[in-house]
PDB file of N, CA and C in Angstrom:
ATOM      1  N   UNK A   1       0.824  -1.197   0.000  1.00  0.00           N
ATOM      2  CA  UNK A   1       0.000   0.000   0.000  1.00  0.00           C
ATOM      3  C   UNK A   1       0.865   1.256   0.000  1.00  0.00           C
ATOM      4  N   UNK A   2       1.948   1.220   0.956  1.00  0.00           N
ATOM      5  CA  UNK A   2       2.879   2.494   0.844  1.00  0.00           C
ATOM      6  C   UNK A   2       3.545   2.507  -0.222  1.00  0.00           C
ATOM      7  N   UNK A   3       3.836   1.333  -0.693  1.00  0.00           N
ATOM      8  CA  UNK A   3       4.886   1.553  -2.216  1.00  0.00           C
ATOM      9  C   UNK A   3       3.696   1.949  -3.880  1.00  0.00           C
ATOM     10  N   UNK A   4       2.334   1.695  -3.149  1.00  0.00           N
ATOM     11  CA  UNK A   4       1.910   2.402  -4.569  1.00  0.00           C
ATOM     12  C   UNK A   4       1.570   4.204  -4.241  1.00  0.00           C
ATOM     13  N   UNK A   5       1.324   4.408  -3.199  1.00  0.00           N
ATOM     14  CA  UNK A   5       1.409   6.245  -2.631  1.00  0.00           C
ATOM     15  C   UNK A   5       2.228   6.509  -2.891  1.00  0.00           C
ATOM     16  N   UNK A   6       3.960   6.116  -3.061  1.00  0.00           N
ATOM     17  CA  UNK A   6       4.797   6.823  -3.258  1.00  0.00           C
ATOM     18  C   UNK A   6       5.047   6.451  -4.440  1.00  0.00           C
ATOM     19  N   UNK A   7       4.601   5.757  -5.461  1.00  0.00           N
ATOM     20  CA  UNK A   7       4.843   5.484  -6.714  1.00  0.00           C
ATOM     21  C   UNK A   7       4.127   6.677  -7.424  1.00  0.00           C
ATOM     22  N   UNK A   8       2.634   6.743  -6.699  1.00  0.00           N
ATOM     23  CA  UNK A   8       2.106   7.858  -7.120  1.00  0.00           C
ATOM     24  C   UNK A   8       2.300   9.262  -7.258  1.00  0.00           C
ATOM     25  N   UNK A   9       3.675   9.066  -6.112  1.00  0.00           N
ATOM     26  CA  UNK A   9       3.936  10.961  -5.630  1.00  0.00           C
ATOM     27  C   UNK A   9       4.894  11.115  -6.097  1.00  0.00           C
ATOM     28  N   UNK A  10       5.763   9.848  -7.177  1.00  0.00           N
ATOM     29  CA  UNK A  10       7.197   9.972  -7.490  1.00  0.00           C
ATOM     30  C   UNK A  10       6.437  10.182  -9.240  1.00  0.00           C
ATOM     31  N   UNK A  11       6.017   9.365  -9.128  1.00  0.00           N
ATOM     32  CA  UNK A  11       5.420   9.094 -11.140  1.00  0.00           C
ATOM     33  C   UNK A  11       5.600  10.398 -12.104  1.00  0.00           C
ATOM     34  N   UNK A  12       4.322  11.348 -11.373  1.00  0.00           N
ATOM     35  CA  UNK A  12       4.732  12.803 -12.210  1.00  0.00           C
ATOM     36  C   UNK A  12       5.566  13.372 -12.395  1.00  0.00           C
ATOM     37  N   UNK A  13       6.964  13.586 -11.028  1.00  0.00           N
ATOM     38  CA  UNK A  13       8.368  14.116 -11.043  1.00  0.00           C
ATOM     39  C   UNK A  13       8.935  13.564 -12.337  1.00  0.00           C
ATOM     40  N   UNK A  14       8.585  12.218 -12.362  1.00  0.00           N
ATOM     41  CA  UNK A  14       9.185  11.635 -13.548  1.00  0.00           C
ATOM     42  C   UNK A  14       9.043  11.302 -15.168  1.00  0.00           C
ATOM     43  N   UNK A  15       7.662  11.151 -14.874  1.00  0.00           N
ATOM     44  CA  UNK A  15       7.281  11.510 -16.498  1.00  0.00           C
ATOM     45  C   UNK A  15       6.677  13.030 -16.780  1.00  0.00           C
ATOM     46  N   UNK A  16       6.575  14.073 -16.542  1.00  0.00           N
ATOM     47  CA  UNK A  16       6.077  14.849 -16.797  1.00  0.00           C
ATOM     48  C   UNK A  16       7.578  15.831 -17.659  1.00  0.00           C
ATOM     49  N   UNK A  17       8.430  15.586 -16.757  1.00  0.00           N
ATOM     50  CA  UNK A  17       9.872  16.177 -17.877  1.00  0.00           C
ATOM     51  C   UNK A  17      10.060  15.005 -19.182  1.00  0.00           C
ATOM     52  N   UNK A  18      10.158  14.337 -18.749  1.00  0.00           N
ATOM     53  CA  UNK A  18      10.460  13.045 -19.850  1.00  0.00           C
ATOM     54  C   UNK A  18       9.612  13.442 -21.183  1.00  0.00           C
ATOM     55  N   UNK A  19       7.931  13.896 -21.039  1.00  0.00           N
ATOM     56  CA  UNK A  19       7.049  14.177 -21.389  1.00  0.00           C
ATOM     57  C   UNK A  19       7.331  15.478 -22.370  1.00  0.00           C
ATOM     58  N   UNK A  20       7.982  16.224 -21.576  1.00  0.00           N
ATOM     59  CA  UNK A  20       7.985  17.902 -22.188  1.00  0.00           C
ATOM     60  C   UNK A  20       9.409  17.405 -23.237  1.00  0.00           C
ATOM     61  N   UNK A  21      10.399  16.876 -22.827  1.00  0.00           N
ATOM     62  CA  UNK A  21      11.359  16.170 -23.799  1.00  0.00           C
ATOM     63  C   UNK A  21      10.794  15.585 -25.207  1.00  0.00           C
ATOM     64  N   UNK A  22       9.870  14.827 -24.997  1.00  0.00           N
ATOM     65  CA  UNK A  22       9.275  14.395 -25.968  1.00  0.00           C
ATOM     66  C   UNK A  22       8.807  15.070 -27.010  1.00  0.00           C
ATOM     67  N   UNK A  23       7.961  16.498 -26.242  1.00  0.00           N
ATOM     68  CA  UNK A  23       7.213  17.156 -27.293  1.00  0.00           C
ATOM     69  C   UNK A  23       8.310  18.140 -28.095  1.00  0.00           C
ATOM     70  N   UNK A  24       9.195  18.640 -27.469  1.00  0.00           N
ATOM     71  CA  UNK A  24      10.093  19.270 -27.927  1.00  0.00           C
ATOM     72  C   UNK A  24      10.942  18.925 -28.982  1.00  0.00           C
ATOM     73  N   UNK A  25      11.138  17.481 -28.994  1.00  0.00           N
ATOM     74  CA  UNK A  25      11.964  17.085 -29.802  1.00  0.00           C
ATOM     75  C   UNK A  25      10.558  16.172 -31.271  1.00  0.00           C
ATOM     76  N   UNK A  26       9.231  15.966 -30.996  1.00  0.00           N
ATOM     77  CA  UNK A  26       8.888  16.121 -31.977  1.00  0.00           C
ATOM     78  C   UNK A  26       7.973  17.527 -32.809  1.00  0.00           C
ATOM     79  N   UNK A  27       8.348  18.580 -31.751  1.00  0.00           N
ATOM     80  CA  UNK A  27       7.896  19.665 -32.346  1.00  0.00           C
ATOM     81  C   UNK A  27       9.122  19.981 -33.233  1.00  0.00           C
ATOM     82  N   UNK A  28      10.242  19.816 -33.455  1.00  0.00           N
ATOM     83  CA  UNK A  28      11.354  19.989 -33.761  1.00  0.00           C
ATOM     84  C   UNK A  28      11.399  18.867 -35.214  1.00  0.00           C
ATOM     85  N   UNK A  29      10.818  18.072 -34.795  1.00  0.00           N
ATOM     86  CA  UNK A  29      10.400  17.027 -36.470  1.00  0.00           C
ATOM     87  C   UNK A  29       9.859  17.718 -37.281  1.00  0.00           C
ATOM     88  N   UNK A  30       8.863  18.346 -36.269  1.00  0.00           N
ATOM     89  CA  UNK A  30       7.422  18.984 -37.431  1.00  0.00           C
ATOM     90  C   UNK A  30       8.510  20.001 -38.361  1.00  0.00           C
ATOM     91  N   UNK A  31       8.961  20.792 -37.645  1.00  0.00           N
ATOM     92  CA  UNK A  31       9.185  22.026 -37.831  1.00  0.00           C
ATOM     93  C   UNK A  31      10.524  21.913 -38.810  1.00  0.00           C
ATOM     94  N   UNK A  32      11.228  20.713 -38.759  1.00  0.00           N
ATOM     95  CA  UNK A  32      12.029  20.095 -40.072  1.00  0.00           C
ATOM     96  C   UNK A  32      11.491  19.804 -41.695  1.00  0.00           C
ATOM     97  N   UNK A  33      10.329  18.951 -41.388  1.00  0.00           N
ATOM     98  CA  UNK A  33       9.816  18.835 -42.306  1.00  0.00           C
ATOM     99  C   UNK A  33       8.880  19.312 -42.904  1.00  0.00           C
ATOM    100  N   UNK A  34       8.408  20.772 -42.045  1.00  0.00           N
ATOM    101  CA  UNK A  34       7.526  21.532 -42.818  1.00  0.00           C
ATOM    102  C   UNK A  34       8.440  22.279 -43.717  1.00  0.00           C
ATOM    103  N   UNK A  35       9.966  23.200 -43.367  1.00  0.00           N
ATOM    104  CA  UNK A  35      10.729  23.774 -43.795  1.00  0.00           C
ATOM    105  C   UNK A  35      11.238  23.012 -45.267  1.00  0.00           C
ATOM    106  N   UNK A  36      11.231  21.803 -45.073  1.00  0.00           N
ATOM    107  CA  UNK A  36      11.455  20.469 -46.174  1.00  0.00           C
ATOM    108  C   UNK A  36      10.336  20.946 -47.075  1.00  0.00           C
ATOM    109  N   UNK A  37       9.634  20.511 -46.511  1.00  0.00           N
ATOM    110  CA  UNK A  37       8.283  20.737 -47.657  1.00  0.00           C
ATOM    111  C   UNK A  37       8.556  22.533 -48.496  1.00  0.00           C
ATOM    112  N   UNK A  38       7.776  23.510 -47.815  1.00  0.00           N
ATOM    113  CA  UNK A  38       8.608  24.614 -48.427  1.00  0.00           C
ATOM    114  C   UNK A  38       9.845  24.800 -48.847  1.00  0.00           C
ATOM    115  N   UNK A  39      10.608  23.993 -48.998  1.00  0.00           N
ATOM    116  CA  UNK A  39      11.765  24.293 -49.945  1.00  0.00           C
ATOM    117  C   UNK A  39      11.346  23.951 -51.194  1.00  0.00           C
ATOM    118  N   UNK A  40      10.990  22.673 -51.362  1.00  0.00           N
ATOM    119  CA  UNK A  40      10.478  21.649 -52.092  1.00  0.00           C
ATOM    120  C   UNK A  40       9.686  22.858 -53.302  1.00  0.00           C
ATOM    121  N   UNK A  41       8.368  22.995 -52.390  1.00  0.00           N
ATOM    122  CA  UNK A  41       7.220  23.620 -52.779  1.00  0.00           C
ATOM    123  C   UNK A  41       7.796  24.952 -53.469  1.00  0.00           C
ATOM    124  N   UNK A  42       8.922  25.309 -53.195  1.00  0.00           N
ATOM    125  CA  UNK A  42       9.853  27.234 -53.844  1.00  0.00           C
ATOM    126  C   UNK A  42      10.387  26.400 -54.675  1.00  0.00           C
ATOM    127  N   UNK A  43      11.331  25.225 -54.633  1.00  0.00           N
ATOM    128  CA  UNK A  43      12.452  24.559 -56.068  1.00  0.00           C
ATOM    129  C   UNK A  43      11.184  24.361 -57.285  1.00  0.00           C
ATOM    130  N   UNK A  44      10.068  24.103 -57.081  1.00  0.00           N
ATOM    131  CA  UNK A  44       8.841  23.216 -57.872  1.00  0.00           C
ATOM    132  C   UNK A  44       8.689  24.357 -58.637  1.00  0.00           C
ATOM    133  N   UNK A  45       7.968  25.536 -57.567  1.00  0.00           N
ATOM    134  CA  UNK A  45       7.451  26.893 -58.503  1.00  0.00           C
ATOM    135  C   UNK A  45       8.488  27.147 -59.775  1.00  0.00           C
ATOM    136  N   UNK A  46       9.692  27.258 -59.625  1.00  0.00           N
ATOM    137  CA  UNK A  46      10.760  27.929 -60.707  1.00  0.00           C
ATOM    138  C   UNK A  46      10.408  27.247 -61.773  1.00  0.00           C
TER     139      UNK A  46
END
């Protein structure tokens, strides 16, 4: 019983950065391959 309360009070410390890591590094995908795409989309126009 005490080891799932403190699983509970440890859990968020721990995934909630792990979490923000995550988004950062696939906001950082997006933001690759949208720049990809607009290149693409400017070489096409010429």
């Amino acid at each position: 019983m005490t080891a799932a309360i403190v699983a509970a009070a440890v859990a968020p410390v721990i995934l909630l950065p792990a979490a923000f890591i995550w988004y950062l590094n696939f906001g950082g995908v997006y933001a690759a391959l949208k720049a990809r795409r607009m290149a693409r989309a400017a070489l096409d126009a010429r």
